[in-house]
Every structure is written in C-alpha cells, then in structure tokens.
Protein backbone atom coordinates (compact mmCIF):
# COMPACT_ATOMS: atom_id res chain seq x y z
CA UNK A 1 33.16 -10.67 -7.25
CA UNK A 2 29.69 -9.15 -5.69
CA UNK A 3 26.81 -11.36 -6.96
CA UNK A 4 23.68 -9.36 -6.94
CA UNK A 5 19.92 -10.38 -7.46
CA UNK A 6 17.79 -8.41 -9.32
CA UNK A 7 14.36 -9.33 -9.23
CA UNK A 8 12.07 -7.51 -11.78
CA UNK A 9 9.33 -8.23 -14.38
CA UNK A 10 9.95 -5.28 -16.88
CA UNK A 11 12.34 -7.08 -19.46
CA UNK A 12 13.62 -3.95 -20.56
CA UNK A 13 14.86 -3.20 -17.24
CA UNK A 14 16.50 -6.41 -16.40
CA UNK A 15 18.48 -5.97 -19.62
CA UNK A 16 19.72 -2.97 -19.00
CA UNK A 17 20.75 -3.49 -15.51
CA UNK A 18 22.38 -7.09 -16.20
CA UNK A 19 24.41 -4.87 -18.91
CA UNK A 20 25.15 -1.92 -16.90
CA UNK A 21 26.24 -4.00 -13.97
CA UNK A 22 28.15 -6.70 -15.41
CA UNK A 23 30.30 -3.93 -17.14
CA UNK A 24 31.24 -2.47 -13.59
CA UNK A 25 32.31 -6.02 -12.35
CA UNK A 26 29.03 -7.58 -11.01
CA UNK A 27 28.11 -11.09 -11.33
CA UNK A 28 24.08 -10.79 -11.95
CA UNK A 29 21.00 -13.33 -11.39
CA UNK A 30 17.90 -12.44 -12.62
CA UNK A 31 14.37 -13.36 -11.81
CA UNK A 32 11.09 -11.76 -13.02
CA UNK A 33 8.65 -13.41 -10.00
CA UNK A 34 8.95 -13.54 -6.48
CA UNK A 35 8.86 -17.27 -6.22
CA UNK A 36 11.93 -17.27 -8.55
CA UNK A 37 13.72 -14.37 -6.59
CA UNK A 38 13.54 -16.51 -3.75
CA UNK A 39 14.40 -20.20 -4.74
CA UNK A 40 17.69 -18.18 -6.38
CA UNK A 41 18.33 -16.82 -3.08
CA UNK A 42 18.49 -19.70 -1.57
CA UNK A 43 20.47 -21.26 -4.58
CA UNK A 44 23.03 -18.58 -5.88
CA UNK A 45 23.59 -16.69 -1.98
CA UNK A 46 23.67 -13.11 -3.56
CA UNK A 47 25.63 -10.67 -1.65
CA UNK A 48 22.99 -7.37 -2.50
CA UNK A 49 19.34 -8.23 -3.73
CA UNK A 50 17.70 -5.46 -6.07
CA UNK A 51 13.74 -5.85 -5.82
CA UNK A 52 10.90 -4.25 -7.53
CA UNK A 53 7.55 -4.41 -5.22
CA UNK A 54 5.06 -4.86 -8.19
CA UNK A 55 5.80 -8.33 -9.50
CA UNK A 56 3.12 -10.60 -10.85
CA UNK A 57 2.90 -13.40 -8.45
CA UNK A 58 4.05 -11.54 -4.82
CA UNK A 59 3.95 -8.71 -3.70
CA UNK A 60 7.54 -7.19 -2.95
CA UNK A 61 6.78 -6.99 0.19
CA UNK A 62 6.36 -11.08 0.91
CA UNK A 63 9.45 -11.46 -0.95
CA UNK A 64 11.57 -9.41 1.59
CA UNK A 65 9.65 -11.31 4.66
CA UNK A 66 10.61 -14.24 2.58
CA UNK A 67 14.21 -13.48 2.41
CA UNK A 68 14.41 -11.67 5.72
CA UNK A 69 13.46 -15.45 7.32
CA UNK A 70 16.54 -16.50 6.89
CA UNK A 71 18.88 -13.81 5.47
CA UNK A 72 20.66 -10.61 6.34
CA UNK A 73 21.65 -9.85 2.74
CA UNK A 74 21.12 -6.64 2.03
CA UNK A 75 17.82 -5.76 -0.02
CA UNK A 76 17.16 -2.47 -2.32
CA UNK A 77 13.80 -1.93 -3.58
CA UNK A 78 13.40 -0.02 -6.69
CA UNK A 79 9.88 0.85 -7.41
CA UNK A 80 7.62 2.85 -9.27
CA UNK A 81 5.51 3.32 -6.02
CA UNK A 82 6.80 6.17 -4.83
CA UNK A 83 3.87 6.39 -1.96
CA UNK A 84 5.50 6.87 1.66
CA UNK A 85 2.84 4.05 2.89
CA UNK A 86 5.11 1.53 0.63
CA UNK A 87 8.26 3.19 1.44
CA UNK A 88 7.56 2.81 5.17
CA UNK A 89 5.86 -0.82 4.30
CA UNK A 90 9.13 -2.31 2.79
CA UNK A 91 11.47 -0.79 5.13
CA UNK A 92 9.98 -2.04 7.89
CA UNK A 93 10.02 -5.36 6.51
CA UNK A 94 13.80 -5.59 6.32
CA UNK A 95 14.60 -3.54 3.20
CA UNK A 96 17.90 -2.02 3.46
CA UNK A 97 16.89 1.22 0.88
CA UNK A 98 14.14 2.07 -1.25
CA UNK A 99 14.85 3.77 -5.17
CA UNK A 100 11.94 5.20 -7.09
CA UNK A 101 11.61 4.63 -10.76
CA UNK A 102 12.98 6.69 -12.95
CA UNK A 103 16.51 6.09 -11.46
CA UNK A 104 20.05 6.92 -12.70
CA UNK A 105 22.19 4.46 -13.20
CA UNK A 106 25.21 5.95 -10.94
CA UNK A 107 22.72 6.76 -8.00
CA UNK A 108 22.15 2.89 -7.94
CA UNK A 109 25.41 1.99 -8.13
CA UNK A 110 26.15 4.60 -4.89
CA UNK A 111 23.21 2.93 -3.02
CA UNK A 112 24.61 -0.48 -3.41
CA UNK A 113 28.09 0.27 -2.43
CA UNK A 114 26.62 2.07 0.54
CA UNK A 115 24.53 -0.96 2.00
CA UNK A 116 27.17 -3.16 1.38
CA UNK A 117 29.35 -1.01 3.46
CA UNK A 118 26.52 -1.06 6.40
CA UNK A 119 25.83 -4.52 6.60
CA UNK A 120 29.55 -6.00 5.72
CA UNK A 121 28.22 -9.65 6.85
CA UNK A 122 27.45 -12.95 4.88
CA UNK A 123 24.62 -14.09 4.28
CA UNK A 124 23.17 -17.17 6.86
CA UNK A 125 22.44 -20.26 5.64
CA UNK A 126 19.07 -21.34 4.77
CA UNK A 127 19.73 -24.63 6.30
CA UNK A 128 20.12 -25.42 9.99
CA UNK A 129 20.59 -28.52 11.94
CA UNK A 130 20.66 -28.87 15.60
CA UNK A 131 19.98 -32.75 17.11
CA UNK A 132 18.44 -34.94 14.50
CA UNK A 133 16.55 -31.96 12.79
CA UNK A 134 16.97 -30.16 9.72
CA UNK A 135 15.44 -27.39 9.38
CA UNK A 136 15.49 -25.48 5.24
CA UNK A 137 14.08 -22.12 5.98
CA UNK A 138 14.57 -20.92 2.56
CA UNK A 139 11.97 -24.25 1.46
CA UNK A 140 9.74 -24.20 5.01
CA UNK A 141 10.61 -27.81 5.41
CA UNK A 142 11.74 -29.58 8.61
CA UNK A 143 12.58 -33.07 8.70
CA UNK A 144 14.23 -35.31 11.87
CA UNK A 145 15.90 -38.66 10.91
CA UNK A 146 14.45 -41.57 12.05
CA UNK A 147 13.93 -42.85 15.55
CA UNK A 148 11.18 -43.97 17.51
CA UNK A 149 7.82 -42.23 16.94
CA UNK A 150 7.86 -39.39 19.79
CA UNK A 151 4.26 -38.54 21.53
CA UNK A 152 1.67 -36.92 19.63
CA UNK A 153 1.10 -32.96 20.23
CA UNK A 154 -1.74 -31.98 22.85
CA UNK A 155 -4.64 -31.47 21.39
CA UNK A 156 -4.98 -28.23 23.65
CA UNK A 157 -2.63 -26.10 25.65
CA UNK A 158 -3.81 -24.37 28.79
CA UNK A 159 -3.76 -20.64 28.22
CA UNK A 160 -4.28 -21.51 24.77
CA UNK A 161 -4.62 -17.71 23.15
CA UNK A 162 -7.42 -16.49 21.10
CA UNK A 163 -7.53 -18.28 17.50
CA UNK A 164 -5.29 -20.59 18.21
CA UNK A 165 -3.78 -22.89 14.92
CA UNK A 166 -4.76 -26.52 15.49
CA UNK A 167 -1.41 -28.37 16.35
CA UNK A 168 -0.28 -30.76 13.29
CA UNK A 169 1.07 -34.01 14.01
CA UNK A 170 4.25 -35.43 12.20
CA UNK A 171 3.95 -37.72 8.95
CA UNK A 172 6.56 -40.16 8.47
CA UNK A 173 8.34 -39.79 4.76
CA UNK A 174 11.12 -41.12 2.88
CA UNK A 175 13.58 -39.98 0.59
CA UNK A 176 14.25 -41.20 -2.78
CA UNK A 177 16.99 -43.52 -2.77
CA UNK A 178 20.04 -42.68 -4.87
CA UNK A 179 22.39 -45.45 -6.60
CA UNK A 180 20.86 -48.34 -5.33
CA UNK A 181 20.85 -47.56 -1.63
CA UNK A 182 17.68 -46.46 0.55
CA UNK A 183 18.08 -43.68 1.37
CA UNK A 184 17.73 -43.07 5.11
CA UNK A 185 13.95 -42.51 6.38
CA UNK A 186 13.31 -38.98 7.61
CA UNK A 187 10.39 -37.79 9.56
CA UNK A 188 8.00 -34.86 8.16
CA UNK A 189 7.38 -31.91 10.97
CA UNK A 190 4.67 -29.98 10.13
CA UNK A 191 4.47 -26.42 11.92
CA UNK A 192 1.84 -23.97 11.56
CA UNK A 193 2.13 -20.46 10.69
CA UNK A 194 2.97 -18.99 14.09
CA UNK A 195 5.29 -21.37 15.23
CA UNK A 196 6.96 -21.33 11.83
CA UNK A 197 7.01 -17.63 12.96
CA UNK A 198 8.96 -17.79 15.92
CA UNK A 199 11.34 -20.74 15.14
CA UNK A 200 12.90 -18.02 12.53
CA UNK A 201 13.43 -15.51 14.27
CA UNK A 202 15.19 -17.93 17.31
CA UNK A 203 17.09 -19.59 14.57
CA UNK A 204 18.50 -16.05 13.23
CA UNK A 205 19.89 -15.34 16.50
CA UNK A 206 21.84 -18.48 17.77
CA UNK A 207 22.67 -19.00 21.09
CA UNK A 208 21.45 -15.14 21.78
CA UNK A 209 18.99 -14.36 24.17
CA UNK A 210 15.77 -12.79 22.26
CA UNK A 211 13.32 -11.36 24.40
CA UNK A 212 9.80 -11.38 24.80
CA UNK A 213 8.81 -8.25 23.50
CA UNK A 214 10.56 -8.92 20.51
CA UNK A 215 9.44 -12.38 19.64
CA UNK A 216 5.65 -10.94 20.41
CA UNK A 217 6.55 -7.97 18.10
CA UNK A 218 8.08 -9.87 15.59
CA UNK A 219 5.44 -12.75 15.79
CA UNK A 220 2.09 -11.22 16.11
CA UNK A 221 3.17 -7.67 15.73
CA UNK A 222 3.95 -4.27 17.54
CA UNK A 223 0.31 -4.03 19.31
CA UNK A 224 1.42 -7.22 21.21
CA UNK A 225 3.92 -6.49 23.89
CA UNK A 226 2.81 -8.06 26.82
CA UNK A 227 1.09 -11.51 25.86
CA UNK A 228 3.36 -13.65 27.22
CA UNK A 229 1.38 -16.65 27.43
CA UNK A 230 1.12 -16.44 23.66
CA UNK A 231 5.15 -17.46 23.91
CA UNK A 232 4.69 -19.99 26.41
CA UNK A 233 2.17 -22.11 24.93
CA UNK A 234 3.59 -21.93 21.30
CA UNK A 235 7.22 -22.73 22.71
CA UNK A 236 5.87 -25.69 24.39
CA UNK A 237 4.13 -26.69 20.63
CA UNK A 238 7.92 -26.19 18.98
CA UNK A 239 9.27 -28.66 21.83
CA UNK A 240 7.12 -31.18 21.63
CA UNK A 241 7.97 -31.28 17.66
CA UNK A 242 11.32 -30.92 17.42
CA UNK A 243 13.11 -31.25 20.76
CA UNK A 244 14.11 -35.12 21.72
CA UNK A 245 12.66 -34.83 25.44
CA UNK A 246 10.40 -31.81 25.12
CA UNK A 247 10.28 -31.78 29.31
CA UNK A 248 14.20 -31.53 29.03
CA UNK A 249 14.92 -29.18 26.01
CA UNK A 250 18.17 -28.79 24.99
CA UNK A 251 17.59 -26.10 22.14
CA UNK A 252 14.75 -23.96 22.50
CA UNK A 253 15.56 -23.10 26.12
CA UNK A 254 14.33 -20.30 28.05
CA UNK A 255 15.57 -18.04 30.07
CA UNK A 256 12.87 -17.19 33.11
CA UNK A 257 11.41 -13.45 32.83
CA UNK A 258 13.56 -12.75 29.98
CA UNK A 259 13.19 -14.45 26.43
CA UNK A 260 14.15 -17.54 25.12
CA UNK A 261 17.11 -18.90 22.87
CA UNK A 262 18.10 -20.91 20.47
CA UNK A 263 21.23 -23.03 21.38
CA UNK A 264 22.44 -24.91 18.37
C-alpha cells in the first residue's frame, strides 16, 4: 500500500484528502506544521509527500530542503501561490510537481501516480553509520561511541574563506540507560551550518564521486563555481570531526582535481 504525507494547515482540506485518498487505497499521515511533516518523515517513510508552502511555522520551502537532506521521496506541492517566483522556488528545491489551489481531485491523483512512476526508488534512510559515527540526518545529530578524546579542531584553517563559521569542538554525552544497564557513552559532534551542508549531500551519494562544482553549487549556491578552497578547508573541518585519523581518511576521501566521496 502507497503511504503518502500530506502536510497542510487548512483542516478542511486534510479531511477531505485523508477521505478521498484512503477510499482509492492510500494509507495517509497527516501533519498541519512543517516541524511535524518532517519528524513523520523520518518516522512513517512515506512513499509520495503532498505539501502546501504556506504553513504556520516553515515555510514550504525549508520543509522540502528539510526532506531533500536526506530523502528522494517524491514531493508535490499544492499551493494557493500560484506566482512563477514560488513555482520556480520549490522546484528548484527538490519538489517533484507543483498543484495550484483550487485542484480537482482526479488531477491529483494523475500527478501522484505520475511521480511515482519517475522516481520508482525508496526512500534513504535518515540514519547513516560509517566507523564509530552515527550520523541522523532527519534529527541533525551526530554522535561517535566512545574512545579516546581525538585532537581539538584548529582554531583557523589557511585559506580560510570569507565569513568563515567558528569550528565547534565535540562535547562528551551519555545516553540514558535502559533496564538497569549504562548505556554506552557516545560523543556529541557538533557541525556548523556549512559543513552540515556538505556532509548531506556526500552522504546522499555513497561511494559516488561528487564534484566540485556541484558541492559549491549545492553548498553556497550557483554563483559559486570555482571556489575551491571553500571545499578544501571545510573538508579538512569534517575530518578532523568525524574521521578516526583525519591525516588518513578513510570516508570523506578525495579524489585530486575532481570532487570528493563518501565511502561508507
């Protein structure tokens, strides 16, 4: 059975759709925010998300960059914006089609049969684990399990570019223990922004080469094509956090004049 998402705040229009679509043979989830939409993404793995862009805590938009960190699912937006600026705006943050309100009920269902047909694939995981590090992409948390305290981040790169993020140095935490038993001590990684950035978009493509230009496009965005240093000294951050031997790294590993990749 196709689970699908729909993520609206007009009750009326939840309603209807959970009705309309459960009587075809959908399984539905609903959420009315975009911090809901995406904690059931990560919970309930729909195969087809349905999303309106005006929601009361994010904008649509932020929920498909959101999803789109670590997900392929296919996303429809159905909006009352019917603006080609938003159009253009969610599509080329990963949205898979774009319905303006008023809709008809059959043109929805033909839209959603059609994406599913395009993208055919499951859904990645929200969790991945390479070496003692887990990383939740859906939550933004990585933890490593403990071992010796590895060396502190620089406190400056050479080359460092323009505006750099101050490099955050891990916390040591613990998880609750269950039953009776301590549970095992993990260590806190704390990336910033950017590097949260780029470890994504590596971890979407494993062991594929991605290539400059795209990381800088993808990263810092399409006016930044040839700022490779950018990737160089933000790489060198991500090793010293999460790779055992940062000098020796066995899964953020580059590929000279190229790209880099991520090799589970």
């Amino acid at each position: 059975m196709t689970r699908v998402l729909i993520v609206d705040d007009e009750p009326q229009i939840l309603r209807a759709m959970r009705i309309n679509l459960r009587a075809r043979g959908y399984e539905v989830v609903l959420a009315d925010t975009g911090a809901t939409a995406l904690t059931a993404a990560a919970a309930t793995r729909p195969d087809i998300v349905i999303l309106d862009l005006g929601l009361p805590d994010l904008d649509g938009v932020e929920v498909i960059h959101g999803l789109r960190g670590w997900t392929r699912v296919p996303i429809v937006v159905l909006s009352g914006r019917a603006d080609s600026r938003d159009k253009v705006g969610a599509l080329d943050a990963g949205a898979d089609d774009y319905i303006t309100k008023p809709f008809g009920i059959d043109e929805l269902l033909a839209r959603l049969r059609a994406v599913a047909r395009r993208t055919g694939e499951q859904s990645a995981s929200p969790i991945v684990r390479f070496g003692r590090v887990t990383v939740d992409l859906a939550a933004h948390r990585v933890t490593r399990s403990a071992a010796p305290a590895s060396s502190a981040v620089d406190e400056a790169a050479p080359g460092e570019p323009p505006g750099r993020e101050p490099p955050v140095e891990a916390t040591a935490a613990a998880d609750h223990p269950g039953d009776g038993v301590p549970a095992e001590p993990v260590e806190e990684i704390h990336l910033t922004k950017t590097e949260w950035g780029l470890l994504k978009v590596l971890l979407s493509h494993p062991g594929k080469l991605v290539t400059q230009r795209q990381l800088l496009t993808e990263v810092w965005g399409a006016n930044y094509g040839s700022e490779t240093h950018y990737l160089r000294t933000y790489l060198n951050r991500l090793r010293q956090k999460l790779e055992e031997d940062p000098a020796r790294p066995r899964h953020l590993l580059t590929d000279p004049g190229m790209g880099y990749r991520f090799q589970p």
